[in-house]
C-alpha atoms as a PDB file:
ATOM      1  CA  UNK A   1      22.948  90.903  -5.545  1.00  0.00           C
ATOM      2  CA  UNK A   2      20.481  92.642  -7.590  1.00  0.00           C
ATOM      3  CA  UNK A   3      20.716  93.950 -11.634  1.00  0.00           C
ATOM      4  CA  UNK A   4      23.307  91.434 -12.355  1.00  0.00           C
ATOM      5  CA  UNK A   5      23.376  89.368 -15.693  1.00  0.00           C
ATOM      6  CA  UNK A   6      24.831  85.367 -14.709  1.00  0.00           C
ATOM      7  CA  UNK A   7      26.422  83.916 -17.902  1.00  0.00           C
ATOM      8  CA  UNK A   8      24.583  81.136 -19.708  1.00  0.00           C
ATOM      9  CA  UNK A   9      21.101  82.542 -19.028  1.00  0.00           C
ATOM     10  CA  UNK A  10      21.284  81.050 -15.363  1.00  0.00           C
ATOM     11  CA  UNK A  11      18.991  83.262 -12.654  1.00  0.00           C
ATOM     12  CA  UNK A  12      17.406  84.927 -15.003  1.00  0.00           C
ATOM     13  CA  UNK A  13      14.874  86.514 -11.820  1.00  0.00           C
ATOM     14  CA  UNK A  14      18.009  88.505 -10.624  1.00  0.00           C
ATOM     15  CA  UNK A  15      18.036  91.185 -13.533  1.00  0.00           C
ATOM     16  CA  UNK A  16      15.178  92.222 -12.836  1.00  0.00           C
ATOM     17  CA  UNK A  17      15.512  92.301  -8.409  1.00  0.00           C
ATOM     18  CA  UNK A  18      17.575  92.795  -5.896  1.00  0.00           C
ATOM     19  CA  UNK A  19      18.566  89.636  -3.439  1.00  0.00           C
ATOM     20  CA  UNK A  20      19.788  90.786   0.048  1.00  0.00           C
ATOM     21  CA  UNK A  21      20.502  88.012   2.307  1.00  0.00           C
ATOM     22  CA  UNK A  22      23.043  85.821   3.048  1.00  0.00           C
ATOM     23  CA  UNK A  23      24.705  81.975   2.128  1.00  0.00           C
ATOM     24  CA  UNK A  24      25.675  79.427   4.424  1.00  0.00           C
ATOM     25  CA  UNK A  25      28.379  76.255   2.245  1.00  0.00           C
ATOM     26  CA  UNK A  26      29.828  73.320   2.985  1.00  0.00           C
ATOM     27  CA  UNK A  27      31.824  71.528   1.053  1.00  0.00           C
ATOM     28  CA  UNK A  28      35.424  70.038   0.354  1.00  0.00           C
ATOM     29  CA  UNK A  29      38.470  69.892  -2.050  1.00  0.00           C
ATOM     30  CA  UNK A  30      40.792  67.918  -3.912  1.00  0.00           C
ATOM     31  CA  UNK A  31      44.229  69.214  -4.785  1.00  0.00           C
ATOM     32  CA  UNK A  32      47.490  68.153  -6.572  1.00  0.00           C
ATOM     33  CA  UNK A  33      50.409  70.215  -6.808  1.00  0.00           C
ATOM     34  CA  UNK A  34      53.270  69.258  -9.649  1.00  0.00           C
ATOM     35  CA  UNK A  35      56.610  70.923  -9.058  1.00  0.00           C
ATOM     36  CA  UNK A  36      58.108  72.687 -12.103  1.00  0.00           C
ATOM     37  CA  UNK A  37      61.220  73.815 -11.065  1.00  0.00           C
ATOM     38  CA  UNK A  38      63.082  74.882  -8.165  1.00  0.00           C
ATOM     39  CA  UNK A  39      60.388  77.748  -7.675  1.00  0.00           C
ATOM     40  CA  UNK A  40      57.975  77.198  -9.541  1.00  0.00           C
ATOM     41  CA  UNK A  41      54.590  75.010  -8.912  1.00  0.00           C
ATOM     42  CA  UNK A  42      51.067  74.152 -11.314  1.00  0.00           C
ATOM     43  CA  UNK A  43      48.329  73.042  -8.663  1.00  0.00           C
ATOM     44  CA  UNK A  44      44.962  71.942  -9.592  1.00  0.00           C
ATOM     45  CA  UNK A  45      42.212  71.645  -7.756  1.00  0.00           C
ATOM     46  CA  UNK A  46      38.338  70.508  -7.795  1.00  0.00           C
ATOM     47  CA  UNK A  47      35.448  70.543  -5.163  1.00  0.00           C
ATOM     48  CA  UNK A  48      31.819  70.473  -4.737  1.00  0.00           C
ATOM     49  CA  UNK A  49      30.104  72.166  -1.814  1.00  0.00           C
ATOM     50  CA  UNK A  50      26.473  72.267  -0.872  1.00  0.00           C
ATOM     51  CA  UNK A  51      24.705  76.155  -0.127  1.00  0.00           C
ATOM     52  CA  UNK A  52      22.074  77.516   2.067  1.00  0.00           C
ATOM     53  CA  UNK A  53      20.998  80.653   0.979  1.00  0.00           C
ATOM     54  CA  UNK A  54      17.829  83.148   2.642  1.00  0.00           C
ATOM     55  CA  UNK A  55      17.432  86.250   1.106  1.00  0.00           C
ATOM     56  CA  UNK A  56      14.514  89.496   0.972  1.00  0.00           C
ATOM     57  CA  UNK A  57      13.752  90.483  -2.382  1.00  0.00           C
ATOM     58  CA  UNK A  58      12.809  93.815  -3.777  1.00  0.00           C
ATOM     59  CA  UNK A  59      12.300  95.411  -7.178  1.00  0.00           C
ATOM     60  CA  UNK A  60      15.861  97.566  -7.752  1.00  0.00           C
ATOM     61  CA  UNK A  61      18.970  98.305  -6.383  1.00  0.00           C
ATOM     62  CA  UNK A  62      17.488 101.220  -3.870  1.00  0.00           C
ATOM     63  CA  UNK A  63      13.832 101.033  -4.250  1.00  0.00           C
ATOM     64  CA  UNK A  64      10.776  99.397  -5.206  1.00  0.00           C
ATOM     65  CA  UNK A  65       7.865  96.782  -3.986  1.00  0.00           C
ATOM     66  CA  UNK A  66       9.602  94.334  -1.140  1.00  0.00           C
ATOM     67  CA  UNK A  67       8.157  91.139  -2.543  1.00  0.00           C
ATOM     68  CA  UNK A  68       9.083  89.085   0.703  1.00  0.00           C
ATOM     69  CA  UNK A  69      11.725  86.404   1.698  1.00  0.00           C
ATOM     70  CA  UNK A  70      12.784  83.474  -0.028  1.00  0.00           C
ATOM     71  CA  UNK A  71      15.760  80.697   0.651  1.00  0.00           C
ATOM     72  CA  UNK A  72      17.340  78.092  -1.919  1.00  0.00           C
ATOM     73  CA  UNK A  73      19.719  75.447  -1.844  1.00  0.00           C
ATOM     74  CA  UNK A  74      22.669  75.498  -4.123  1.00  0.00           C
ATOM     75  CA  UNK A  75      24.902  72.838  -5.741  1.00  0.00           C
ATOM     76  CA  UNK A  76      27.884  74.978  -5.899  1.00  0.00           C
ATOM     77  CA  UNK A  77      31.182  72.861  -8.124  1.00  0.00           C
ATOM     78  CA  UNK A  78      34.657  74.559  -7.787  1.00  0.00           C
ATOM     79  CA  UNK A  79      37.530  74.320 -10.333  1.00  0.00           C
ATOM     80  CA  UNK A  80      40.702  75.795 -10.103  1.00  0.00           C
ATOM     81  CA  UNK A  81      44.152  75.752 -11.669  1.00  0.00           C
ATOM     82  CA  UNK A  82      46.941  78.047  -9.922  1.00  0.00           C
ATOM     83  CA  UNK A  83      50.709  78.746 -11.183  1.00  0.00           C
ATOM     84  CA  UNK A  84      52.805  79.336  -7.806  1.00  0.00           C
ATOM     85  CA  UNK A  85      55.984  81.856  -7.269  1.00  0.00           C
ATOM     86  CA  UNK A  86      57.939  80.598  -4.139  1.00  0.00           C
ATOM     87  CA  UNK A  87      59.657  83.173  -2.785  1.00  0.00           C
ATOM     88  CA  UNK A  88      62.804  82.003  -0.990  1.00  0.00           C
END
């Protein structure tokens, strides 16, 4: 990840660097699906999963000062809504 812009000003120390690393999560879900019609289904869904994330950093995208390795831990909430085609 590197040059990126997050919404609501959150990681602001990624525009500036590149991240290279990887992320480890664990988590779970909640679900309910309501049926609308014969084919037809609106599912909603919410979860909360915990990351592990170790990274290098460096300056830009394909160059720069390698400023050294770094790991975080996330909170990482998950909300989704989902309309559903069943195709017979």
């Amino acid at each position: 990840m590197g040059n990126t812009k997050i919404p609501f000003g959150l990681y602001k120390s990624i525009q500036d660097r590149r991240l290279q690393g990887d992320l480890f999560a664990l988590g779970g879900k909640y679900g309910y699906s309501w049926i609308l019609s014969r084919d037809w289904r609106l599912e909603a869904e919410a979860g909360i999963a915990i990351g592990y994330a170790w990274f290098k950093e460096n300056d830009c995208d394909h160059c720069g000062n390698y400023y050294g390795n770094g790991d975080r831990i996330f909170l990482l909430p998950q909300l989704g809504i989902n309309v559903v085609y069943i195709i017979n």
